[in-house]
PDB file of N, CA and C in Angstrom:
ATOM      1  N   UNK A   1      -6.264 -14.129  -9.222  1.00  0.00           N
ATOM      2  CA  UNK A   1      -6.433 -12.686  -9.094  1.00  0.00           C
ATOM      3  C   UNK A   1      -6.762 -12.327  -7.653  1.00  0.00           C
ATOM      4  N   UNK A   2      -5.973 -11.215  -6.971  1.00  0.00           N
ATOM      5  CA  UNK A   2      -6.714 -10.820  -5.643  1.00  0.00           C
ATOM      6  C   UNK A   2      -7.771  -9.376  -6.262  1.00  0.00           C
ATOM      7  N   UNK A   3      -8.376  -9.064  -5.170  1.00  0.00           N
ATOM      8  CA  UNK A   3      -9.078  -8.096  -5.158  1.00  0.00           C
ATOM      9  C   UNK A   3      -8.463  -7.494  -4.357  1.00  0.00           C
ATOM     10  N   UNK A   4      -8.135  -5.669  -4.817  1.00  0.00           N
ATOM     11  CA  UNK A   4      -6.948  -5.000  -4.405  1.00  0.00           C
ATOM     12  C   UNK A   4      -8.398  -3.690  -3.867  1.00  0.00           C
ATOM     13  N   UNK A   5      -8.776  -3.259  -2.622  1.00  0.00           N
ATOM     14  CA  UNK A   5      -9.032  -2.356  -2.010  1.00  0.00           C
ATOM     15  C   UNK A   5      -8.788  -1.097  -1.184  1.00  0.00           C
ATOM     16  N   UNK A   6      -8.934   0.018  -1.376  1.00  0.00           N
ATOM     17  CA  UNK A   6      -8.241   0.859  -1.107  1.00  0.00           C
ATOM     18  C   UNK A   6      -8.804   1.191   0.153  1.00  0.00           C
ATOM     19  N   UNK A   7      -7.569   1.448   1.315  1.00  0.00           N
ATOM     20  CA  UNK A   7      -8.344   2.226   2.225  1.00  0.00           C
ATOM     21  C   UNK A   7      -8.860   3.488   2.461  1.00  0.00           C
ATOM     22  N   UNK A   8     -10.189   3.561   3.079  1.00  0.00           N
ATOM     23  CA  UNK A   8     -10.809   5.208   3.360  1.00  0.00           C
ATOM     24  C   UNK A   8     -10.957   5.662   4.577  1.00  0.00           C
ATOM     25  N   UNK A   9     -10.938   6.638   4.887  1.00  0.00           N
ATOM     26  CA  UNK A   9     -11.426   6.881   6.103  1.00  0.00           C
ATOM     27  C   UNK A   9     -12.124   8.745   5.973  1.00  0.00           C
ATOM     28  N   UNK A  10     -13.303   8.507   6.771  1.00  0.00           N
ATOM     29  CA  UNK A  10     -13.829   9.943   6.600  1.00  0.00           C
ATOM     30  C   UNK A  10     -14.233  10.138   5.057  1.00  0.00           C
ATOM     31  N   UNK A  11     -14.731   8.732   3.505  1.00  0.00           N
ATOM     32  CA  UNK A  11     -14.733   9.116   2.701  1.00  0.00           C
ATOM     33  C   UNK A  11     -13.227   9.752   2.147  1.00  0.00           C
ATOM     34  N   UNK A  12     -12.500   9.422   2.401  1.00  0.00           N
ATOM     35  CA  UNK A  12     -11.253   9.845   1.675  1.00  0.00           C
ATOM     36  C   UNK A  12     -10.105   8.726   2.023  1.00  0.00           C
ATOM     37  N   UNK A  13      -9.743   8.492   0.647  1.00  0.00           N
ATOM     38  CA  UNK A  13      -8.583   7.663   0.407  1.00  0.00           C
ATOM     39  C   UNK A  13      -6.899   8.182   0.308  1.00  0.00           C
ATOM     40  N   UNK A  14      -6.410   8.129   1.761  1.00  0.00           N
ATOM     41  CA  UNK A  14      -4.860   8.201   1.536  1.00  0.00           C
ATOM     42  C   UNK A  14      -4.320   8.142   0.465  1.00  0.00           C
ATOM     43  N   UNK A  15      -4.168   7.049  -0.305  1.00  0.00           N
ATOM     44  CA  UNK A  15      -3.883   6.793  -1.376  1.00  0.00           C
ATOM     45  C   UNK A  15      -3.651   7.730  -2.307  1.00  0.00           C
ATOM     46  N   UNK A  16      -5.281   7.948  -2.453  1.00  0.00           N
ATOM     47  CA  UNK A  16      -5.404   9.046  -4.351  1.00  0.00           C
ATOM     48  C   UNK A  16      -6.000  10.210  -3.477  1.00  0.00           C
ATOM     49  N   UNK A  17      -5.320  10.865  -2.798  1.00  0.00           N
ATOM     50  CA  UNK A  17      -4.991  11.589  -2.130  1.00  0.00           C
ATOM     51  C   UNK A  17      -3.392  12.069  -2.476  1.00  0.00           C
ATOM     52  N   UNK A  18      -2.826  11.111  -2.261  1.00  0.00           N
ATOM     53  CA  UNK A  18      -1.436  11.131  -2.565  1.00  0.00           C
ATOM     54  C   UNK A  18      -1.162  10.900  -4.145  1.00  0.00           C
ATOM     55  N   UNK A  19      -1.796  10.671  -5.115  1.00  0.00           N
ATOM     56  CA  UNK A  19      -1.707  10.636  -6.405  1.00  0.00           C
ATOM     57  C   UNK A  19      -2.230  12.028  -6.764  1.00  0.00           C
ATOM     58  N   UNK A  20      -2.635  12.749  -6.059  1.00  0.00           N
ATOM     59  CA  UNK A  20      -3.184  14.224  -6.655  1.00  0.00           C
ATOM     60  C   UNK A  20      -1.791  15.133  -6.442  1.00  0.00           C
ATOM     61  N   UNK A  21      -0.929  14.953  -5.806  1.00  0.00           N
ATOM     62  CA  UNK A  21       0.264  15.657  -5.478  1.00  0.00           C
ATOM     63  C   UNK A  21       1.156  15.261  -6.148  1.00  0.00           C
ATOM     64  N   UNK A  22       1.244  13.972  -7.145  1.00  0.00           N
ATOM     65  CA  UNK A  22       2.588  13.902  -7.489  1.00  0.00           C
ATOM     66  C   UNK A  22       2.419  13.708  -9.322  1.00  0.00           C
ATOM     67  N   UNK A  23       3.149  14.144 -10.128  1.00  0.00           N
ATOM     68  CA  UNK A  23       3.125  14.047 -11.643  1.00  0.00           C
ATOM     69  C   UNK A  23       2.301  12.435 -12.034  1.00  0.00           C
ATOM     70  N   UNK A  24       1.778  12.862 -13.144  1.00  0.00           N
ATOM     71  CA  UNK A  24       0.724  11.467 -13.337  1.00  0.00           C
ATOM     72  C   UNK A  24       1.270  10.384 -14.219  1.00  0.00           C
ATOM     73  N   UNK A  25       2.185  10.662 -15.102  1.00  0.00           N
ATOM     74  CA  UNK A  25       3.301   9.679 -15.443  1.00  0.00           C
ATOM     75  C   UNK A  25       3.489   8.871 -14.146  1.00  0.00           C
ATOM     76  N   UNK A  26       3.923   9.602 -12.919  1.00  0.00           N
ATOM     77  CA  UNK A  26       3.979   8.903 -11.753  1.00  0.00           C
ATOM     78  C   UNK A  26       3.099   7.639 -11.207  1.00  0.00           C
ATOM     79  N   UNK A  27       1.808   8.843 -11.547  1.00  0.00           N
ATOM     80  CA  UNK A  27       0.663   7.617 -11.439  1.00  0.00           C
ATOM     81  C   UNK A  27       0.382   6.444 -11.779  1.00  0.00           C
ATOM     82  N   UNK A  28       1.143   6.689 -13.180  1.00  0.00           N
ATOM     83  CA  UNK A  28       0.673   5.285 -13.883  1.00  0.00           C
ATOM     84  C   UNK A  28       1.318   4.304 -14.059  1.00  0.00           C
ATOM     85  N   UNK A  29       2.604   4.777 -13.468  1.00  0.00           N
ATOM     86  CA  UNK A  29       3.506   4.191 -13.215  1.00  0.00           C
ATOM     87  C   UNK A  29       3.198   2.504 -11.819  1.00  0.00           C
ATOM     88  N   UNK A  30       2.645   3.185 -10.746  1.00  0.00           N
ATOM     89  CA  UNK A  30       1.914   3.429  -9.868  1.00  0.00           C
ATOM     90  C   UNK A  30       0.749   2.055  -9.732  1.00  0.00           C
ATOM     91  N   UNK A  31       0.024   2.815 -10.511  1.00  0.00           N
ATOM     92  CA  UNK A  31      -1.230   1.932 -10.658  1.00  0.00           C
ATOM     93  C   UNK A  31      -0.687   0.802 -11.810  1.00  0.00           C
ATOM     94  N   UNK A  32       0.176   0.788 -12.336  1.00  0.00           N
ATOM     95  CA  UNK A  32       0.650  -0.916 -13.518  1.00  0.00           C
ATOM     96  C   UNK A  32       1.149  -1.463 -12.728  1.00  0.00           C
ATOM     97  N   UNK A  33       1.676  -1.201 -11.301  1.00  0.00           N
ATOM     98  CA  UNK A  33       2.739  -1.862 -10.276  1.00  0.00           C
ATOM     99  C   UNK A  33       1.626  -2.384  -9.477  1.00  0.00           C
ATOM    100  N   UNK A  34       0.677  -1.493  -9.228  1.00  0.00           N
ATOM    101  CA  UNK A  34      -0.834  -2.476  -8.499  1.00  0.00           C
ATOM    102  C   UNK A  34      -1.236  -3.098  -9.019  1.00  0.00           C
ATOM    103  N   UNK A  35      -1.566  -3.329 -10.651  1.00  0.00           N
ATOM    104  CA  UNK A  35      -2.017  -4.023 -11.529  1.00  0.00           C
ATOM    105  C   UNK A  35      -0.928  -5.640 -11.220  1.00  0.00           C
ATOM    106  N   UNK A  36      -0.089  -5.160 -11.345  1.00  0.00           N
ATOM    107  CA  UNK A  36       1.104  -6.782 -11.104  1.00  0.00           C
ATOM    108  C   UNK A  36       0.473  -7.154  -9.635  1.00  0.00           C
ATOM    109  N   UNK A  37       0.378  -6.305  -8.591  1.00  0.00           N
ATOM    110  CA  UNK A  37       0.106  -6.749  -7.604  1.00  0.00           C
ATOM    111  C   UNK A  37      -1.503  -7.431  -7.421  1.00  0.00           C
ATOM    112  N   UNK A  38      -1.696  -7.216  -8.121  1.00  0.00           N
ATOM    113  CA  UNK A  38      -3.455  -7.453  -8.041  1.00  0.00           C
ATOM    114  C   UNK A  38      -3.614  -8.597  -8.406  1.00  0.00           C
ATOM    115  N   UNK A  39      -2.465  -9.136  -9.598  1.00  0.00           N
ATOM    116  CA  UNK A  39      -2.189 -10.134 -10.649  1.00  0.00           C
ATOM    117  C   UNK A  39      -1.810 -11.440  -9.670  1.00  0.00           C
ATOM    118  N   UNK A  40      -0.384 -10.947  -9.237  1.00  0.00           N
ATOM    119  CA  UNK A  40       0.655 -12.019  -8.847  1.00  0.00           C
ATOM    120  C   UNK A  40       0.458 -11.972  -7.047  1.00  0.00           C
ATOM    121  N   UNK A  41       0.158 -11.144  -6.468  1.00  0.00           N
ATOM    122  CA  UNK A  41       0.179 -11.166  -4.980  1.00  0.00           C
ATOM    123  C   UNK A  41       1.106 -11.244  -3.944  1.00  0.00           C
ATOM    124  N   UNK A  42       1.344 -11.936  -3.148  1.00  0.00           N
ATOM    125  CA  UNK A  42       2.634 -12.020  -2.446  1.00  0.00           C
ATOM    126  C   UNK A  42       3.549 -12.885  -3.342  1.00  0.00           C
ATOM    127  N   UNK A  43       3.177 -13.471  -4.177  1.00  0.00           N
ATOM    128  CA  UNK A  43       4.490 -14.301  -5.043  1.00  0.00           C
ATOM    129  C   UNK A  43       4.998 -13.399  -6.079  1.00  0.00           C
ATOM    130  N   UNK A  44       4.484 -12.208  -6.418  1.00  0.00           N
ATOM    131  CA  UNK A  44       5.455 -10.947  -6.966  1.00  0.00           C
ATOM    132  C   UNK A  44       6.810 -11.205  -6.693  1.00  0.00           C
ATOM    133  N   UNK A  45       6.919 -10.970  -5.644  1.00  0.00           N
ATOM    134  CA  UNK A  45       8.769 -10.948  -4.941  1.00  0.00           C
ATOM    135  C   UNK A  45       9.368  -9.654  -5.034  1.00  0.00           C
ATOM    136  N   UNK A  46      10.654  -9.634  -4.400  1.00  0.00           N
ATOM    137  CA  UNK A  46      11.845  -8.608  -4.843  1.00  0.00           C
ATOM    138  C   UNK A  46      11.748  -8.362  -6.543  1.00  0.00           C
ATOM    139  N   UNK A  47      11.759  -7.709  -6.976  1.00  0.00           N
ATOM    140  CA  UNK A  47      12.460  -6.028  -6.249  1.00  0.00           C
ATOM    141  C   UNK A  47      10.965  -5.041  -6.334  1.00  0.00           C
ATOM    142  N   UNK A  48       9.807  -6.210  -6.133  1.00  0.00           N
ATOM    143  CA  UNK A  48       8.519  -5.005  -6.583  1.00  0.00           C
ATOM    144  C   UNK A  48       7.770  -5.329  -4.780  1.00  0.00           C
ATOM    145  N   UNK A  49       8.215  -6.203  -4.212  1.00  0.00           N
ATOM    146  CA  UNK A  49       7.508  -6.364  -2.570  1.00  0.00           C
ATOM    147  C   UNK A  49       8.724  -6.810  -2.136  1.00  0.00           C
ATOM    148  N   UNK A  50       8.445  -6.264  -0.174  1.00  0.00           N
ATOM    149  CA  UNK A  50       8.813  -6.438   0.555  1.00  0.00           C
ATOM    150  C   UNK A  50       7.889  -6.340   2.068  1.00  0.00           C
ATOM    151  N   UNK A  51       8.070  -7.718   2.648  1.00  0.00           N
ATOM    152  CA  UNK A  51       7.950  -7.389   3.799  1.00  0.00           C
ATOM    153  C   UNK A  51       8.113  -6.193   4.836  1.00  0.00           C
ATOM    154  N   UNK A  52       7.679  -5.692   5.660  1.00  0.00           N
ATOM    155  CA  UNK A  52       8.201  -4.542   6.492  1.00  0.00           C
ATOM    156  C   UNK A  52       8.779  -5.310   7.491  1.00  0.00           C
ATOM    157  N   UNK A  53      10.053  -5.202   8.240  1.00  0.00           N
ATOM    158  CA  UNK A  53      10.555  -5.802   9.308  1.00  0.00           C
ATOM    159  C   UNK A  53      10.321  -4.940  10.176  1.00  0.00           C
ATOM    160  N   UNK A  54       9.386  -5.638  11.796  1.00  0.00           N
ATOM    161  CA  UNK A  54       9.161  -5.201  12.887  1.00  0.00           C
ATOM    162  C   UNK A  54       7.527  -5.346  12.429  1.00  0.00           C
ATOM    163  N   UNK A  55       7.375  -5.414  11.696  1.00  0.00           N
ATOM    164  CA  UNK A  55       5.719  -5.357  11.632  1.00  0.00           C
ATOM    165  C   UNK A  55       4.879  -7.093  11.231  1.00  0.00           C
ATOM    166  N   UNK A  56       3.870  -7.041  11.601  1.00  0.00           N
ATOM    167  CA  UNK A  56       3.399  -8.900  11.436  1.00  0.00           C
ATOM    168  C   UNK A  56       2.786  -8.822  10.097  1.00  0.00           C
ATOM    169  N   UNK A  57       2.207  -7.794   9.341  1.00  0.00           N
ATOM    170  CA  UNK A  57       1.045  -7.832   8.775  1.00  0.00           C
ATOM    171  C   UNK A  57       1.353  -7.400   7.200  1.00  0.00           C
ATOM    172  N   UNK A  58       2.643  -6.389   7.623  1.00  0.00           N
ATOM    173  CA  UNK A  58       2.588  -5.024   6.608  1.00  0.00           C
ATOM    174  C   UNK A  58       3.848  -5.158   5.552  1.00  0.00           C
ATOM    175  N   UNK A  59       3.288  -4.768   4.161  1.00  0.00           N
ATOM    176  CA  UNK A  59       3.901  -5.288   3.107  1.00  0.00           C
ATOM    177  C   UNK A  59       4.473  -3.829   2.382  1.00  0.00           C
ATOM    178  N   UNK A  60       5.369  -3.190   1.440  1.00  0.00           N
ATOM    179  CA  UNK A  60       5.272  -2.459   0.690  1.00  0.00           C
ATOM    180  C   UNK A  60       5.761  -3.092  -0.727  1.00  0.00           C
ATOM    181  N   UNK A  61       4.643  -2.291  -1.811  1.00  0.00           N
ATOM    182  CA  UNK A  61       4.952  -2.480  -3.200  1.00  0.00           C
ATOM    183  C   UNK A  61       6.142  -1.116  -3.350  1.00  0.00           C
ATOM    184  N   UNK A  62       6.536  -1.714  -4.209  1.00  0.00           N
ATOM    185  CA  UNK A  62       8.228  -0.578  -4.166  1.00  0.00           C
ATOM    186  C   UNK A  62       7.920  -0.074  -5.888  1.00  0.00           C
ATOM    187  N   UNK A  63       7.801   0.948  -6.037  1.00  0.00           N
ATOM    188  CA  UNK A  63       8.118   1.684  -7.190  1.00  0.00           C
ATOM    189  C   UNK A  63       9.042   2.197  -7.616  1.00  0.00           C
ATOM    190  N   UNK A  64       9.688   2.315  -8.824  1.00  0.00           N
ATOM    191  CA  UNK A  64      11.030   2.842  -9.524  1.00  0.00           C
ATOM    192  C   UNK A  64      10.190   3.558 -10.286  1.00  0.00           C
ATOM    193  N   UNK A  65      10.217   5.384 -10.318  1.00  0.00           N
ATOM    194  CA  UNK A  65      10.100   5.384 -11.711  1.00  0.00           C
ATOM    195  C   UNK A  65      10.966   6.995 -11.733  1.00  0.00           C
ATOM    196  N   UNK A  66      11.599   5.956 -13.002  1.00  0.00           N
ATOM    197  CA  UNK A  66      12.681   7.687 -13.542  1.00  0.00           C
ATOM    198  C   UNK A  66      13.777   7.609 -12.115  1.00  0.00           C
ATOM    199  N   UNK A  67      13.984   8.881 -10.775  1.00  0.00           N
ATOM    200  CA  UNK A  67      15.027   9.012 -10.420  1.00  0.00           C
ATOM    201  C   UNK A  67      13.940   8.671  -9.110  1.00  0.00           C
ATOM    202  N   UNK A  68      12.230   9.031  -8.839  1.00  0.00           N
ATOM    203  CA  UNK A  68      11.842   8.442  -7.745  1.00  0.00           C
ATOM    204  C   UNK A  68      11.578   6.912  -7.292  1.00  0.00           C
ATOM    205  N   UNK A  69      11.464   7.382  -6.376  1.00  0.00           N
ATOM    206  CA  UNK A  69      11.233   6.242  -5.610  1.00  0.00           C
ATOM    207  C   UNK A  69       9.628   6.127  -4.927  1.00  0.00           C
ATOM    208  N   UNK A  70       8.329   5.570  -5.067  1.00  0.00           N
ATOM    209  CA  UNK A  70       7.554   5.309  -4.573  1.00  0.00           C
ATOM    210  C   UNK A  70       7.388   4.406  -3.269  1.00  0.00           C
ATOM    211  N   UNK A  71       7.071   4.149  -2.263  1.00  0.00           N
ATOM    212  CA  UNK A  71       6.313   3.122  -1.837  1.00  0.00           C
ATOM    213  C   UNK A  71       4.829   3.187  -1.062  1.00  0.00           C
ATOM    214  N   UNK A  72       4.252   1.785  -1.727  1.00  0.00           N
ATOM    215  CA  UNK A  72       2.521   1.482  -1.169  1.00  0.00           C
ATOM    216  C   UNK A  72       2.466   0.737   0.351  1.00  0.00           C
ATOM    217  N   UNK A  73       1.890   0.944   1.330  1.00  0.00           N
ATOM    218  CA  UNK A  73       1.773   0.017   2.335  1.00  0.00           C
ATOM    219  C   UNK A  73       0.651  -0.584   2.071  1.00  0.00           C
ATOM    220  N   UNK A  74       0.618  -2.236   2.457  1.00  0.00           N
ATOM    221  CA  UNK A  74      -0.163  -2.693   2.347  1.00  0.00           C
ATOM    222  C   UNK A  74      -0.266  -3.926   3.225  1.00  0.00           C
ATOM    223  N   UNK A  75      -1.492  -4.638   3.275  1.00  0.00           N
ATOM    224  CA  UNK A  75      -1.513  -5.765   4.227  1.00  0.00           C
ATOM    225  C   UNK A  75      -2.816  -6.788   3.234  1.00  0.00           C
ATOM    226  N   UNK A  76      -2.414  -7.952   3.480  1.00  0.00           N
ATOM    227  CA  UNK A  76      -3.425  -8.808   2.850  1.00  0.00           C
ATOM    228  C   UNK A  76      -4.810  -9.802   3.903  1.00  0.00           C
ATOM    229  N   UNK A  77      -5.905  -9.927   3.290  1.00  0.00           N
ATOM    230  CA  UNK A  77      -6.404 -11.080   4.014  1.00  0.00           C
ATOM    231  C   UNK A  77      -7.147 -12.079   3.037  1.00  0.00           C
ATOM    232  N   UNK A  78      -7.493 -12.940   3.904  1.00  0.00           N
ATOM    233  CA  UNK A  78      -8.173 -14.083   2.945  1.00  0.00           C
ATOM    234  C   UNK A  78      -9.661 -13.282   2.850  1.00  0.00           C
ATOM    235  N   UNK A  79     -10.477 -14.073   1.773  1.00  0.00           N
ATOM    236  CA  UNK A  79      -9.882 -14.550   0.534  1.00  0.00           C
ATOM    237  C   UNK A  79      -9.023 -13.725  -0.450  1.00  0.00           C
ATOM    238  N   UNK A  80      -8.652 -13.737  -0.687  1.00  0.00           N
ATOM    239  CA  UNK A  80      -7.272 -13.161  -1.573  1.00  0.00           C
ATOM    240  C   UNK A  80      -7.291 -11.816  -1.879  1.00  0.00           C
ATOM    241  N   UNK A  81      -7.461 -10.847  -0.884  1.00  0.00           N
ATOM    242  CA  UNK A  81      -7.756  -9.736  -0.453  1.00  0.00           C
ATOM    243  C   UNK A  81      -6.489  -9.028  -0.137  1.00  0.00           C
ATOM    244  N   UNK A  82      -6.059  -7.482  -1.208  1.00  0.00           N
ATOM    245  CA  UNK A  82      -4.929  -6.703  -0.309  1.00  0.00           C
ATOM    246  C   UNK A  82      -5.318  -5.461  -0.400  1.00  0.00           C
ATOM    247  N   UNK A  83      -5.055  -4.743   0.956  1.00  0.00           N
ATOM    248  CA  UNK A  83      -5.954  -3.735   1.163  1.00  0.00           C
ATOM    249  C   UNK A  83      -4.530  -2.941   0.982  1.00  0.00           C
ATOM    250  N   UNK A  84      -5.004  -1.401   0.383  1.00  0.00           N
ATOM    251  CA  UNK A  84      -3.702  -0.345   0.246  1.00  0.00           C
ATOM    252  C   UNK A  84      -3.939   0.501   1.404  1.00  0.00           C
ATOM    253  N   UNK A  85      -2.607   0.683   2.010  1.00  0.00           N
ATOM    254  CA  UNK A  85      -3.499   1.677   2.925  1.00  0.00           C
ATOM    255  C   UNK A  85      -2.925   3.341   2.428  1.00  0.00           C
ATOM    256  N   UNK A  86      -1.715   2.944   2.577  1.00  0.00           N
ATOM    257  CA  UNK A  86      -0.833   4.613   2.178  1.00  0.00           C
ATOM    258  C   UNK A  86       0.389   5.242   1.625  1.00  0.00           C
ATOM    259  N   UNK A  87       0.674   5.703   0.754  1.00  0.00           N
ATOM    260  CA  UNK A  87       1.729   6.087  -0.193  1.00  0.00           C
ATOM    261  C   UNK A  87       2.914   7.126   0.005  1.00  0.00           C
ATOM    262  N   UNK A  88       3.439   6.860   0.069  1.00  0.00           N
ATOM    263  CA  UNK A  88       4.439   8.173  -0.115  1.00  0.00           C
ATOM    264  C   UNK A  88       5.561   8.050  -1.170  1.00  0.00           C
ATOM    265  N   UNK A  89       6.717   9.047  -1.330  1.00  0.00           N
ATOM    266  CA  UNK A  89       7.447   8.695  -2.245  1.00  0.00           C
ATOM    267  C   UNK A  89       8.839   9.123  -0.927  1.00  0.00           C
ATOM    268  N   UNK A  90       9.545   8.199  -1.180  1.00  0.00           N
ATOM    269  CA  UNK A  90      10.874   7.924  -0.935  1.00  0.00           C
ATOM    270  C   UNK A  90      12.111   8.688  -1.031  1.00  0.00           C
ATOM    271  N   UNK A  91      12.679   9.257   0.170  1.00  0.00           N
ATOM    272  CA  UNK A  91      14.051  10.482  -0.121  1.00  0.00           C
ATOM    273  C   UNK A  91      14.766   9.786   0.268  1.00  0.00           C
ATOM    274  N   UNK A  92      15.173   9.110   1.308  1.00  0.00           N
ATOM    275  CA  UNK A  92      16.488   8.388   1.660  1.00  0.00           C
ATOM    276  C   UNK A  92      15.878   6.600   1.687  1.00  0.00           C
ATOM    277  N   UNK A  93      17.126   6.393   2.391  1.00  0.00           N
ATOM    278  CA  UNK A  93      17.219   4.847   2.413  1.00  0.00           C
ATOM    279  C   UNK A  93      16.504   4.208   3.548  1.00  0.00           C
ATOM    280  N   UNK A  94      16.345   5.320   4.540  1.00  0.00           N
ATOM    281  CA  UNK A  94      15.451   4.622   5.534  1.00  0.00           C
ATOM    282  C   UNK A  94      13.729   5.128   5.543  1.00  0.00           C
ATOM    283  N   UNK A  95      12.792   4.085   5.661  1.00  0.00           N
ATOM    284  CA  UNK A  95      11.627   4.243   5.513  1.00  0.00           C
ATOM    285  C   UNK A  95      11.416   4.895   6.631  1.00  0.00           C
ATOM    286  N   UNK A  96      10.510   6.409   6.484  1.00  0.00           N
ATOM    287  CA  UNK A  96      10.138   7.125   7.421  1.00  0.00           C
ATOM    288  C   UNK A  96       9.321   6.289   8.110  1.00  0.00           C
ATOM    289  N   UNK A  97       9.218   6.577   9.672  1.00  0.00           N
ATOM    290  CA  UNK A  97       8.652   5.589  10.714  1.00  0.00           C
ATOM    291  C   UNK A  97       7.647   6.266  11.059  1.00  0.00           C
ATOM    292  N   UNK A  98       7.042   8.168  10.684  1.00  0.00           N
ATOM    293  CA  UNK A  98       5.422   8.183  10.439  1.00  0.00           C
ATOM    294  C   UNK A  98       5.130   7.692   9.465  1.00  0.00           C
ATOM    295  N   UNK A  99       5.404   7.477   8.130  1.00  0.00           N
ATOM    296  CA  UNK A  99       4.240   6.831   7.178  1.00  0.00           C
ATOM    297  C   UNK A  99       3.991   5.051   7.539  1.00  0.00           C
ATOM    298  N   UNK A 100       4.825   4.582   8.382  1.00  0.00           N
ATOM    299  CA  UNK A 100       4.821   3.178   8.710  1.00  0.00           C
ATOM    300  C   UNK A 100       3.980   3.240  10.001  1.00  0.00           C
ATOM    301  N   UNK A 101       4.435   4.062  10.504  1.00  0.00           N
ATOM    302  CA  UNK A 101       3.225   4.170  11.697  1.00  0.00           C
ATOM    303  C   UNK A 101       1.440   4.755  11.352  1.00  0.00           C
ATOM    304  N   UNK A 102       1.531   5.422  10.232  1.00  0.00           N
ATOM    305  CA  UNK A 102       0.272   5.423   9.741  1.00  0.00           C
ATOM    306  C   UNK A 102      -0.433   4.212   9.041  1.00  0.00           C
ATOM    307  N   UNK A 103       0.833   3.608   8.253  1.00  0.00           N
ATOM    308  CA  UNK A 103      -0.045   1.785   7.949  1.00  0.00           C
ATOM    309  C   UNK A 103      -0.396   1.442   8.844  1.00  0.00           C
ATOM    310  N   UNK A 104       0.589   0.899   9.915  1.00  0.00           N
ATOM    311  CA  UNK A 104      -0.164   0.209  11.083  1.00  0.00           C
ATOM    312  C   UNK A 104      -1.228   0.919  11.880  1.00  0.00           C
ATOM    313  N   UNK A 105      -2.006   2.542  11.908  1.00  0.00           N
ATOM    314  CA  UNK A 105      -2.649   2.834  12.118  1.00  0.00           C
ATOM    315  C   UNK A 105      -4.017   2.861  11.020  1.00  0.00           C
ATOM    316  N   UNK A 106      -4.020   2.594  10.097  1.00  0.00           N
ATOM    317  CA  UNK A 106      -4.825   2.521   9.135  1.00  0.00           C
ATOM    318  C   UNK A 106      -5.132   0.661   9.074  1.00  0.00           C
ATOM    319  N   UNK A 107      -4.289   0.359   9.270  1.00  0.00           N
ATOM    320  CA  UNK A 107      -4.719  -1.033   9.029  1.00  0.00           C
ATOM    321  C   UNK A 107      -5.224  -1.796  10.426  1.00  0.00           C
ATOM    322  N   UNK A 108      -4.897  -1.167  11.460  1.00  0.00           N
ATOM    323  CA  UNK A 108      -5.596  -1.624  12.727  1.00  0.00           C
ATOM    324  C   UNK A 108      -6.868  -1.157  12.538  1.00  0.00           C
ATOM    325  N   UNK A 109      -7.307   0.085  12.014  1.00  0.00           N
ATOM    326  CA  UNK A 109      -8.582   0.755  12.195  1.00  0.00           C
ATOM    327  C   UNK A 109      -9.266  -0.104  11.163  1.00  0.00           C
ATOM    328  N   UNK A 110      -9.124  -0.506   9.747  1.00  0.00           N
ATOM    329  CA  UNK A 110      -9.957  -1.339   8.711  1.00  0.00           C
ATOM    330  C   UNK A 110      -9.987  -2.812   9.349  1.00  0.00           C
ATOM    331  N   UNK A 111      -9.200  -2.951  10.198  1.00  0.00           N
ATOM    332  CA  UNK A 111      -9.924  -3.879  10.590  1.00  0.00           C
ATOM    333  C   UNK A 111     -10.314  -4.355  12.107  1.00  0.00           C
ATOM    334  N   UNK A 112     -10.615  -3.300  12.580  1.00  0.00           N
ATOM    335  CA  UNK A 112     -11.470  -3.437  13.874  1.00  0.00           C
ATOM    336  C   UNK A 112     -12.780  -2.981  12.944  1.00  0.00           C
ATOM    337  N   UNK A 113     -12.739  -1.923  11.839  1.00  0.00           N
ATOM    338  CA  UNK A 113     -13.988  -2.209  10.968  1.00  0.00           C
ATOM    339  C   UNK A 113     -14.955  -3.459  10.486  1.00  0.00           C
ATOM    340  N   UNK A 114     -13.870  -4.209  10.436  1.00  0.00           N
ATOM    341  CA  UNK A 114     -14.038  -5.159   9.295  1.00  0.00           C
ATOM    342  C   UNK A 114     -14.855  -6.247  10.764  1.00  0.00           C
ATOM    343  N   UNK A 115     -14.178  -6.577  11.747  1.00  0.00           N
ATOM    344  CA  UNK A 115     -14.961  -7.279  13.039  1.00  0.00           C
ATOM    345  C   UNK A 115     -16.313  -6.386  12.961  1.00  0.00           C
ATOM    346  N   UNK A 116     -16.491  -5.495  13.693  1.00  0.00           N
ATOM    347  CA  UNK A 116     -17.775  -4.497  13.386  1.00  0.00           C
ATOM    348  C   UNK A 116     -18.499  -5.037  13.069  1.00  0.00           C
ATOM    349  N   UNK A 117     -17.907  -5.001  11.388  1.00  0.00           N
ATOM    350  CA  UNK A 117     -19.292  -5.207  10.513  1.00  0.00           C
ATOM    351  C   UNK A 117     -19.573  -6.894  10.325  1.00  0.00           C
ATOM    352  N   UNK A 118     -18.944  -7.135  10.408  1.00  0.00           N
ATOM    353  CA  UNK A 118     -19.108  -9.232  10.875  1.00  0.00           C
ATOM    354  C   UNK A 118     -19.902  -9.821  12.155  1.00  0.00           C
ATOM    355  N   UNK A 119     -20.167  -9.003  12.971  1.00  0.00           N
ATOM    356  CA  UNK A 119     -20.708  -9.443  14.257  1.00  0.00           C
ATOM    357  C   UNK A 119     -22.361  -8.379  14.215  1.00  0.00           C
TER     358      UNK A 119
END
């Protein structure tokens, strides 16, 4: 099992932030696809993860549900730790390069946190 953490910042989570805007069928859709992820981890595979190409760190869980398209950014660390950082749902084929630029801004910031609080 990993332990699946959500990122915050300012007390507020991107995330369920982004689950307040979209139908909750959606949601739950959503959260059973984190549940696998929480389960299985990077050995999930296609067609529910993918690597991000151009990035070292950053993963998305891919959602199908009905005619949308979801995806989660995410990044893992030891011990068997994957942190969510931010959601959107999917119009074309190419992944918008602000919500990818907000992972890698969310996930640089949790963890210059994460040094912080270790030292």
């Amino acid at each position: 099992m990993f332990k699946i953490i959500y990122f915050t910042r300012n007390n507020k989570c991107p995330i369920l932030d982004f689950f307040e805007k979209i139908p909750k069928k959606d949601v739950a859709k959503i959260l059973r696809d984190i549940d696998l992820l929480e389960e299985f981890g990077l050995s999930l595979g296609m067609p529910y993860i993918k690597k991000m190409s151009g990035t070292k760190d950053i993963w998305e869980l891919r959602i199908k549900q009905s005619t949308n398209n979801y995806r989660v950014f995410y990044f893992t660390m030891k011990p068997q730790q994957i942190i969510l950082l931010n959601a959107f749902q999917k119009k074309t084929s190419r992944t918008p390069s602000k919500e990818l630029n907000k992972a890698i801004e969310y996930m640089n910031e949790y963890l210059e946190r994460s040094e912080n609080h270790e030292s």
